[in-house]
Protein backbone atom coordinates (compact mmCIF):
# COMPACT_ATOMS: atom_id res chain seq x y z
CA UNK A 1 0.00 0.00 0.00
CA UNK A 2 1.62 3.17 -1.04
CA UNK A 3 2.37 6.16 1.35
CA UNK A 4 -0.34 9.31 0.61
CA UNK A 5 2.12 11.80 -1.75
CA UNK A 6 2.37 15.34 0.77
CA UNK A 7 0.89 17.95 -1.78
CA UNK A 8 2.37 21.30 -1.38
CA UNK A 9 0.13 23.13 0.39
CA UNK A 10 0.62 20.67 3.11
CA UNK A 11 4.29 20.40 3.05
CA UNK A 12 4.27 24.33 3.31
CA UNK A 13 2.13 24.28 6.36
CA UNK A 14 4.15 21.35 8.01
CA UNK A 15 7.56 23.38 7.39
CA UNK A 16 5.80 26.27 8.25
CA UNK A 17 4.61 25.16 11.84
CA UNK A 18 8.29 24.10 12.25
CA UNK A 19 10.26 27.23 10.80
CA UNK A 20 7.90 29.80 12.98
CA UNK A 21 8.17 27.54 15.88
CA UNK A 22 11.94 27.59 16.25
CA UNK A 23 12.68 31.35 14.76
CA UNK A 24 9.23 33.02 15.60
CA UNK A 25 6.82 35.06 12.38
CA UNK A 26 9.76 37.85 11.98
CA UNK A 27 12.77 35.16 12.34
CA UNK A 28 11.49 33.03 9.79
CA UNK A 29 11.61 34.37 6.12
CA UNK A 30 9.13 32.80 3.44
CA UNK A 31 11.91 31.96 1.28
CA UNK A 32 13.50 30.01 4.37
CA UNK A 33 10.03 28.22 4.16
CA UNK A 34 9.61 27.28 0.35
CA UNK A 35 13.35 25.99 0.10
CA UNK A 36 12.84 23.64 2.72
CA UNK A 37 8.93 22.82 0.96
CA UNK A 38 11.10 22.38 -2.28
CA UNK A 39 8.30 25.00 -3.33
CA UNK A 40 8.60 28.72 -4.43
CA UNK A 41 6.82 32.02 -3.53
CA UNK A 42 4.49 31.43 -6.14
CA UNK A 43 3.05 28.61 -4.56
CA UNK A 44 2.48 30.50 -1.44
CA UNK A 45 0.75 33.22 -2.99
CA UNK A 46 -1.34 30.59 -4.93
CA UNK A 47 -2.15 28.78 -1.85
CA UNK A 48 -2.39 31.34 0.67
CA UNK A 49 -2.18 34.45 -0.75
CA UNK A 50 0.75 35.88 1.48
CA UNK A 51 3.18 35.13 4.38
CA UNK A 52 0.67 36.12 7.11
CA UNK A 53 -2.23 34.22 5.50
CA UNK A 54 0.06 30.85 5.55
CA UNK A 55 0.77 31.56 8.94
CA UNK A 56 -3.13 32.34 9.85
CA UNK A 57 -3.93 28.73 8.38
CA UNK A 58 -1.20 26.84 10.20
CA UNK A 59 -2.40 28.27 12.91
CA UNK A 60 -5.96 26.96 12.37
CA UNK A 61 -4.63 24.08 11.16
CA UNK A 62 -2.94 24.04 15.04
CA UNK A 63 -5.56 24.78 16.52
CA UNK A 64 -8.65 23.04 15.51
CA UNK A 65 -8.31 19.60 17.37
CA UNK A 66 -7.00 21.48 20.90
CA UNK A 67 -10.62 23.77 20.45
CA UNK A 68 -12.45 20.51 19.42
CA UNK A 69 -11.41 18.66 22.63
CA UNK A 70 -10.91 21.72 24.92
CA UNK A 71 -15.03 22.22 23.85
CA UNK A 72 -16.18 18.70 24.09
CA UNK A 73 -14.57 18.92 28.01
CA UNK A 74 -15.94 21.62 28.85
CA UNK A 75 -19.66 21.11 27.45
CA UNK A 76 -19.23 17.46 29.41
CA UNK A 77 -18.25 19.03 32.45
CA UNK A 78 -20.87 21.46 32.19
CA UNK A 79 -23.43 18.73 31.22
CA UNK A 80 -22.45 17.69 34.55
CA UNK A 81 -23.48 20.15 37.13
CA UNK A 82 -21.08 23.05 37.90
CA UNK A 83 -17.29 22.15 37.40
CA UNK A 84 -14.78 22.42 39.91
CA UNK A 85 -11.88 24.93 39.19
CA UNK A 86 -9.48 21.86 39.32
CA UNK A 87 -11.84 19.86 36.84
CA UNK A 88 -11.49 23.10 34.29
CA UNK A 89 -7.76 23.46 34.69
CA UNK A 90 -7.21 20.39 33.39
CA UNK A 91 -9.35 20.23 30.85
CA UNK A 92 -8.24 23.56 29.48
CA UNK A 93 -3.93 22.11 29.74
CA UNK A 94 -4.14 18.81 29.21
CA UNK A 95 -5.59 18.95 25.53
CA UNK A 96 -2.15 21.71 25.04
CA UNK A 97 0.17 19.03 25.88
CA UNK A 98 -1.78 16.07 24.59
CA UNK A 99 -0.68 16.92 20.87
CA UNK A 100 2.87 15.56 22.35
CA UNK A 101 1.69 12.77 24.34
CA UNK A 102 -0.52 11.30 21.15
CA UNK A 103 2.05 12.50 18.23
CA UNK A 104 5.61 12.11 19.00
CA UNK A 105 7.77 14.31 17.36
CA UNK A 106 5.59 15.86 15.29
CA UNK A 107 3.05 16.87 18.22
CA UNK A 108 6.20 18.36 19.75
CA UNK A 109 6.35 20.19 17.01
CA UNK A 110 3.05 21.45 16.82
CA UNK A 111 2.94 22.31 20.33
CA UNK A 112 6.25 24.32 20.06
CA UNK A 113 4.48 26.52 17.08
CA UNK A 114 1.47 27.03 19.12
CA UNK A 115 3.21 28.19 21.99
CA UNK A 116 5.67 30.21 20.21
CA UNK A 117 2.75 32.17 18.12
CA UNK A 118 0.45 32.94 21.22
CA UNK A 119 2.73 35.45 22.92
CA UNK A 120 4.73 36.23 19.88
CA UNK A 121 6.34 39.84 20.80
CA UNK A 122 4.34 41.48 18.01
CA UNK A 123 0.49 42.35 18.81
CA UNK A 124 -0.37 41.53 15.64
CA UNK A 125 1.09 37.96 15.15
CA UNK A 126 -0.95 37.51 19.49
CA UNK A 127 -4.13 38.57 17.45
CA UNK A 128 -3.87 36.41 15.16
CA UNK A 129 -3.76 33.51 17.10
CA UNK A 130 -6.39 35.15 19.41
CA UNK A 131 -9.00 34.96 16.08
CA UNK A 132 -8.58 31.16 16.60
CA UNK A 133 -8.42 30.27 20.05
CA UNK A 134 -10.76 33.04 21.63
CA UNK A 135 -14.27 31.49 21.41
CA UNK A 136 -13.10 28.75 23.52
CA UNK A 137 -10.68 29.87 25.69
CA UNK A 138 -13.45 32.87 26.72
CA UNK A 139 -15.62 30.47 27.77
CA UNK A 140 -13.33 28.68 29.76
CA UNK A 141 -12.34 31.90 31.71
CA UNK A 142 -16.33 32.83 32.53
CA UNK A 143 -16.54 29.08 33.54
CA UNK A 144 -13.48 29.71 35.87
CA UNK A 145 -14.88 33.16 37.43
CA UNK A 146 -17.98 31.52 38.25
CA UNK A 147 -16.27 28.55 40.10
CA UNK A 148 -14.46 30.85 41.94
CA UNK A 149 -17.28 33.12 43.49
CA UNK A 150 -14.64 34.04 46.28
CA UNK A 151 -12.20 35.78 44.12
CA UNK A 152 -13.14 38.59 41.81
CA UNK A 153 -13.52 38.66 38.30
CA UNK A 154 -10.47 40.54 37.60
CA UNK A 155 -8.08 38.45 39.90
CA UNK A 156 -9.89 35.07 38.00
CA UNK A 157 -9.00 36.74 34.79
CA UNK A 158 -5.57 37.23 35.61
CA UNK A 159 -4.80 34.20 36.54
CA UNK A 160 -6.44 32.52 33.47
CA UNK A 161 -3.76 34.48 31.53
CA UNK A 162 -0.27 33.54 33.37
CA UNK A 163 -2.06 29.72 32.84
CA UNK A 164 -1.89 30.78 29.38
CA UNK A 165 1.60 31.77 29.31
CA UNK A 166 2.57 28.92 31.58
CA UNK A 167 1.28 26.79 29.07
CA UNK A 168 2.63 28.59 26.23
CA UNK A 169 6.31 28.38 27.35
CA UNK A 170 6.22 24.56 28.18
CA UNK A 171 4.79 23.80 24.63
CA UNK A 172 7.23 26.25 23.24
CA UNK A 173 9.95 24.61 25.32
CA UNK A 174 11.28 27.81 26.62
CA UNK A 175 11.86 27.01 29.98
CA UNK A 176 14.96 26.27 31.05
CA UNK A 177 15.74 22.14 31.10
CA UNK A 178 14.69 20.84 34.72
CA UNK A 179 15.41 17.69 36.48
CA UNK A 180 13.86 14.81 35.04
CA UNK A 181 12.44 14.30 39.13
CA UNK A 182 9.87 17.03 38.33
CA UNK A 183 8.67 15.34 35.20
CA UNK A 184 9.65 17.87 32.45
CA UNK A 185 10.92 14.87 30.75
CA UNK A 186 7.39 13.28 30.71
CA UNK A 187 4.41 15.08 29.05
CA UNK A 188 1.99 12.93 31.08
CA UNK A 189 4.10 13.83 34.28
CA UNK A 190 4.13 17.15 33.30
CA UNK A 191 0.49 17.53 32.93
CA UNK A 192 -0.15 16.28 36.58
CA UNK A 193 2.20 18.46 37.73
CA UNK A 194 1.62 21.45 36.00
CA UNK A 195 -2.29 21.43 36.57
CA UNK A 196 -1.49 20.58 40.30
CA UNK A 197 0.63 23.92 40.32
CA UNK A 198 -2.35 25.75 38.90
CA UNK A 199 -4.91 24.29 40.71
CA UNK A 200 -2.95 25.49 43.81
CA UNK A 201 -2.41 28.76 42.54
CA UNK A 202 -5.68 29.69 41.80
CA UNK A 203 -7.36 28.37 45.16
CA UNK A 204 -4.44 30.27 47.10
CA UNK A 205 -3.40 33.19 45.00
CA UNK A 206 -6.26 34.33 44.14
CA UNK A 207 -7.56 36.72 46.67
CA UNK A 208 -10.47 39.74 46.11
């Protein structure tokens, strides 16, 4: 049985998600991306339209399956009764770091470009990856304020977002190598640990 043939547009969105994930939108040049597609600008344009635009689908591309399984969580949990903040936490990281539990090295790579691309240093790149992560990850931070009726809204919200980042930086692997006792090593390990962290953080930290 022969292997599926990558068409272009696919190897340009698999080269992009790697390029962009190691060098970030500004480091990575679109000709640095079509040499290593064996492609050319043309295709690009033809496919995408521009450099943005190929980054705005690998980014959906990204995406998609984290929203499909972040939503099906959180509509079962809510199904449910009300959720406990611990019970959203982990619905909201694990699907993150799932994509290198389930896919080996290319999840790894897929989570680095995600994390990368969400706190990008330009606003516009953040946005971008906003379009296609905010209808679920809003939800998720109204589910969190109402779990936690002792802190305010504001102090909910804020924590929500260094989750975010927290998140970001392990799939992006910009932390700084730890030892393999604190299960860095491990994406399953590091899962536990990361949403026992949070869990702690925002039933102690967060204070009206």
């Amino acid at each position: 049985m022969e292997t599926p043939v990558e068409t272009t547009r696919e190897r340009l969105l698999n080269v992009a998600e790697q390029r962009f994930g190691e060098g970030g939108y500004e480091g990575t040049s679109l000709r640095a991306i079509t040499v290593a597609a064996a492609a050319n600008i043309a295709a690009v344009n033809y496919h995408f339209g521009s450099k943005e635009a190929l980054l705005r689908a690998a980014v959906a591309r990204a995406m998609a399956p984290v929203n499909t399984e972040r939503r099906r969580r959180l509509e079962q949990l809510e199904a449910g009764g009300s959720p406990r903040p611990e019970e959203l936490i982990r619905a909201f990281v694990e699907p993150g770091l799932e994509l290198v539990l389930r896919h080996g090295e290319r999840g790894a790579v897929v989570a680095r470009f995600i994390g990368r691309i969400a706190f990008d240093p330009s606003r516009r790149i953040r946005e971008l990856y906003a379009a296609e992560s905010d209808p679920v990850e809003s939800r998720y931070l109204t589910a969190l304020q109402q779990a936690l009726p002792q802190a305010s809204p504001d102090a909910v919200a804020f924590g929500f977002v260094n989750m975010q980042g927290l998140l970001a930086l392990h799939q992006s692997q910009a932390l700084a190598p730890a030892p393999a006792a604190v299960g860095t090593d491990d994406p399953g390990k590091l899962a536990e640990n990361l949403v026992t962290f949070l869990v702690a953080a925002f039933d102690h930290g967060l204070q009206s």
